[in-house]
Protein backbone atom coordinates (compact mmCIF):
# COMPACT_ATOMS: atom_id res chain seq x y z
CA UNK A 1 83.90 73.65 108.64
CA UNK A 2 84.03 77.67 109.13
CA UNK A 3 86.57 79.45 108.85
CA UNK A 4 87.69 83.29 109.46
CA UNK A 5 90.35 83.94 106.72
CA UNK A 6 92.38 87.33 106.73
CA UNK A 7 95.88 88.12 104.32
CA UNK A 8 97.54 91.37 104.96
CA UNK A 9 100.78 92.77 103.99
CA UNK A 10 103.52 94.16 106.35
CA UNK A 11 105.66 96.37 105.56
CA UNK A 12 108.42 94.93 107.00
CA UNK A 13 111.21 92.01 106.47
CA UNK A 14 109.59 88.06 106.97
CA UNK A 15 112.20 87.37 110.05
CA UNK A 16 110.26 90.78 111.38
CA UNK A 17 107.03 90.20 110.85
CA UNK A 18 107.58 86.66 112.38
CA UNK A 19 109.07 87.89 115.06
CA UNK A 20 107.06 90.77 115.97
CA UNK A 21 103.88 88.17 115.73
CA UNK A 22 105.55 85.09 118.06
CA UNK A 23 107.86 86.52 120.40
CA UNK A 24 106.34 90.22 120.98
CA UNK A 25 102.54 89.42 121.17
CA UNK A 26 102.12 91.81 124.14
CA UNK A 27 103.40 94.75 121.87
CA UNK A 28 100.04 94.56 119.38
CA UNK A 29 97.83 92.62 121.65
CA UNK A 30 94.42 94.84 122.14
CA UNK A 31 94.07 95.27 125.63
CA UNK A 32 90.43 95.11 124.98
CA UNK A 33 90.44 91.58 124.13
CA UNK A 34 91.00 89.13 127.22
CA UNK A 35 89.05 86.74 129.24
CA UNK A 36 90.53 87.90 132.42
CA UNK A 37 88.30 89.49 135.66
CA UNK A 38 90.69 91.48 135.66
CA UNK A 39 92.47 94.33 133.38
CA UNK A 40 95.17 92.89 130.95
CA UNK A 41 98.98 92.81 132.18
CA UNK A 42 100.56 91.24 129.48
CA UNK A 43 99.61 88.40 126.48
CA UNK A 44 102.02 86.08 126.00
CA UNK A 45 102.70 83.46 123.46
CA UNK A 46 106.12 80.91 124.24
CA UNK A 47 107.50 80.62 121.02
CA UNK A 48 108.43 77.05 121.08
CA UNK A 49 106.13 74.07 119.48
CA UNK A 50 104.53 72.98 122.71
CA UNK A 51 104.83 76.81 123.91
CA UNK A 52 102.19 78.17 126.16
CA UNK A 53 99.80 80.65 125.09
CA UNK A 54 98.50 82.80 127.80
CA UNK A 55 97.29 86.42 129.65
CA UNK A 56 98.07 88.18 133.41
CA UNK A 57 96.27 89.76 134.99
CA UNK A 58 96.05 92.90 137.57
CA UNK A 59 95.79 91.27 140.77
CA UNK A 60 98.06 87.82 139.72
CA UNK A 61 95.30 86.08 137.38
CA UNK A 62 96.78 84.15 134.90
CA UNK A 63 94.58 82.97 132.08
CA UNK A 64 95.14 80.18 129.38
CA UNK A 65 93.89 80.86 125.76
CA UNK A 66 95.80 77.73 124.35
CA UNK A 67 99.52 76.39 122.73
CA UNK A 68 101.75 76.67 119.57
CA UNK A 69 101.58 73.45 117.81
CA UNK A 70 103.62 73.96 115.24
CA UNK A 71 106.31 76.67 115.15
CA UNK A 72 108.26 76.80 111.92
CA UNK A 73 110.65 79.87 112.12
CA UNK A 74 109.59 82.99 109.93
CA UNK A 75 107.50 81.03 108.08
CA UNK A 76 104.99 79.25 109.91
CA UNK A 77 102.41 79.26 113.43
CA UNK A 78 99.98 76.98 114.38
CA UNK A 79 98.10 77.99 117.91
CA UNK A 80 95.61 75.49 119.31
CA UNK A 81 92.74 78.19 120.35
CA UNK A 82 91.18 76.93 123.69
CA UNK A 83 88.47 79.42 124.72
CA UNK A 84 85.32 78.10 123.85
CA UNK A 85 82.46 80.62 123.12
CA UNK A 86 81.97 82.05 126.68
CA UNK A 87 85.29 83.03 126.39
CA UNK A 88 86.51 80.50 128.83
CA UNK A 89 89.34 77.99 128.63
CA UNK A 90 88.26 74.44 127.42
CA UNK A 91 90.84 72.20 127.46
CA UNK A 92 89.06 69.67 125.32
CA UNK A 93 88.63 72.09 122.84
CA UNK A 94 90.92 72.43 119.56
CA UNK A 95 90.30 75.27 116.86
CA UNK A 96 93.16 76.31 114.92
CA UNK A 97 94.43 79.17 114.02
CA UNK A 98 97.68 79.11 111.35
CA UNK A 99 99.57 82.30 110.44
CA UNK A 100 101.76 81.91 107.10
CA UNK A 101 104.61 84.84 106.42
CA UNK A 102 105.59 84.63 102.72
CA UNK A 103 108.43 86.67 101.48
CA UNK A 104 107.20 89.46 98.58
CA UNK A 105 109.88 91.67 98.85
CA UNK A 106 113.09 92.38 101.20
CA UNK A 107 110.85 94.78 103.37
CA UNK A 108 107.41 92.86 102.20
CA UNK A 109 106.03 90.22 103.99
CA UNK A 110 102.30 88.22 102.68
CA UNK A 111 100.53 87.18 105.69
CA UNK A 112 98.00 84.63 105.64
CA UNK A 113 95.71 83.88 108.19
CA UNK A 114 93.50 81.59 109.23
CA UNK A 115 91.26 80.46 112.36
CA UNK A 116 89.67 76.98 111.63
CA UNK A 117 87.01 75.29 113.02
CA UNK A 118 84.99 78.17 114.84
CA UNK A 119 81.80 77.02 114.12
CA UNK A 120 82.57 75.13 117.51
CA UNK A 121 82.12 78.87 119.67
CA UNK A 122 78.56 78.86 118.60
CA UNK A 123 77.33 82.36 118.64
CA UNK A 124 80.54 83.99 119.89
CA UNK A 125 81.15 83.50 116.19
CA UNK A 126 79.67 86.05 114.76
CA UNK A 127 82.34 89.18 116.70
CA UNK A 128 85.72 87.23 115.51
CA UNK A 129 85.80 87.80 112.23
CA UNK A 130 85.30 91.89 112.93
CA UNK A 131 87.79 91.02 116.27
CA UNK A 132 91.02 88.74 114.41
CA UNK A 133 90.55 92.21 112.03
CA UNK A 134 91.04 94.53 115.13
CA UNK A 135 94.26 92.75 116.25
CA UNK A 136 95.48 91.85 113.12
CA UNK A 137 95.72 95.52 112.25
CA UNK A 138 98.09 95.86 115.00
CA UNK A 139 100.06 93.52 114.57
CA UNK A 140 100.81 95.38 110.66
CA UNK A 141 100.85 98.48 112.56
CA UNK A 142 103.94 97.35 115.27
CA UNK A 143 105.67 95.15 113.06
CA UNK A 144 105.50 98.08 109.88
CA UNK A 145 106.40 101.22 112.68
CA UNK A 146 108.76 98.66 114.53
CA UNK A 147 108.11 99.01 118.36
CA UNK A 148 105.39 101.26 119.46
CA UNK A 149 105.54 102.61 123.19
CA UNK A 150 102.69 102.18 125.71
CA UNK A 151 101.10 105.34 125.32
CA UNK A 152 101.57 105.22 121.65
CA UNK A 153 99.80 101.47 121.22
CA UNK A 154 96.97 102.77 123.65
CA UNK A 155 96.24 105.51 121.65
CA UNK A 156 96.32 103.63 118.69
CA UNK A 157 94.28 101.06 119.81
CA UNK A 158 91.84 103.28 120.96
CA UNK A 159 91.22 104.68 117.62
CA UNK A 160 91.02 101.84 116.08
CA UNK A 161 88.36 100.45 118.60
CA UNK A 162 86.38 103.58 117.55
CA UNK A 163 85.92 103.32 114.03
């Protein structure tokens, strides 16, 4: 079984970083990284167990990437990952990917992370480790900074893209 492992540490309060990661998604989310035909509206993640995990699109498209299995507040995500490796939802398919937000100091939060089972995408592979590095960097960056604006996060995200 392969796995893509990242830990980082955010700058911010567990609740926070929880937060900012489950219920404010479209916030951090590159807008680089979608399966859409279309440019990317808005990522969304329901922050329920059973929640919906999903993109829109200019133009209406809507486009499933998978679910939360398990949702254990401030602590704990489990997504079920559904795009297979074209990029395209597969709703037979199940990787995992489980976030963990551990508690180092009152502003410090240890965050594990973890997508399981990608040996499954076949070649796409080989970009996620590089990619889950990309957005997990903004999610530290908007959940450390608090709420970044739009022309902020696009500027941010464009100079991260570059290096």
């Amino acid at each position: 079984m392969i796995s893509i492992k990242k830990e980082l540490t955010v700058n911010a309060a567990q609740e926070t970083a929880f937060r900012v990661f489950s219920q404010k998604m479209d916030l951090w989310w590159p807008r680089s990284h979608h399966v859409g035909k279309t440019p990317l509206v808005k990522m969304i993640l329901e922050p329920k167990p059973k929640g919906r995990w999903y993109s829109t699109h200019e133009g209406g498209e809507v486009c499933e990437v998978g679910f939360v299995r398990d949702y254990e507040p401030n602590t704990r995500l489990v997504l079920i990952w559904q795009l297979n490796g074209e990029f395209r939802h597969d709703p037979e398919l199940h990787t995992e990917v489980e976030i963990n937000f551990v508690t180092r100091k009152p502003h410090e939060t240890f965050v594990t992370f973890e997508h399981r089972n990608v040996e499954t995408l076949g070649k796409a592979v080989e970009g996620m480790d590089h990619g889950w590095g990309l957005i997990l960097d903004l999610f530290e960056k908007v959940a450390t900074d608090g709420k970044l604006d739009g022309e902020a996060l696009k500027t941010y995200q464009r100079k991260t893209l570059a290096e």
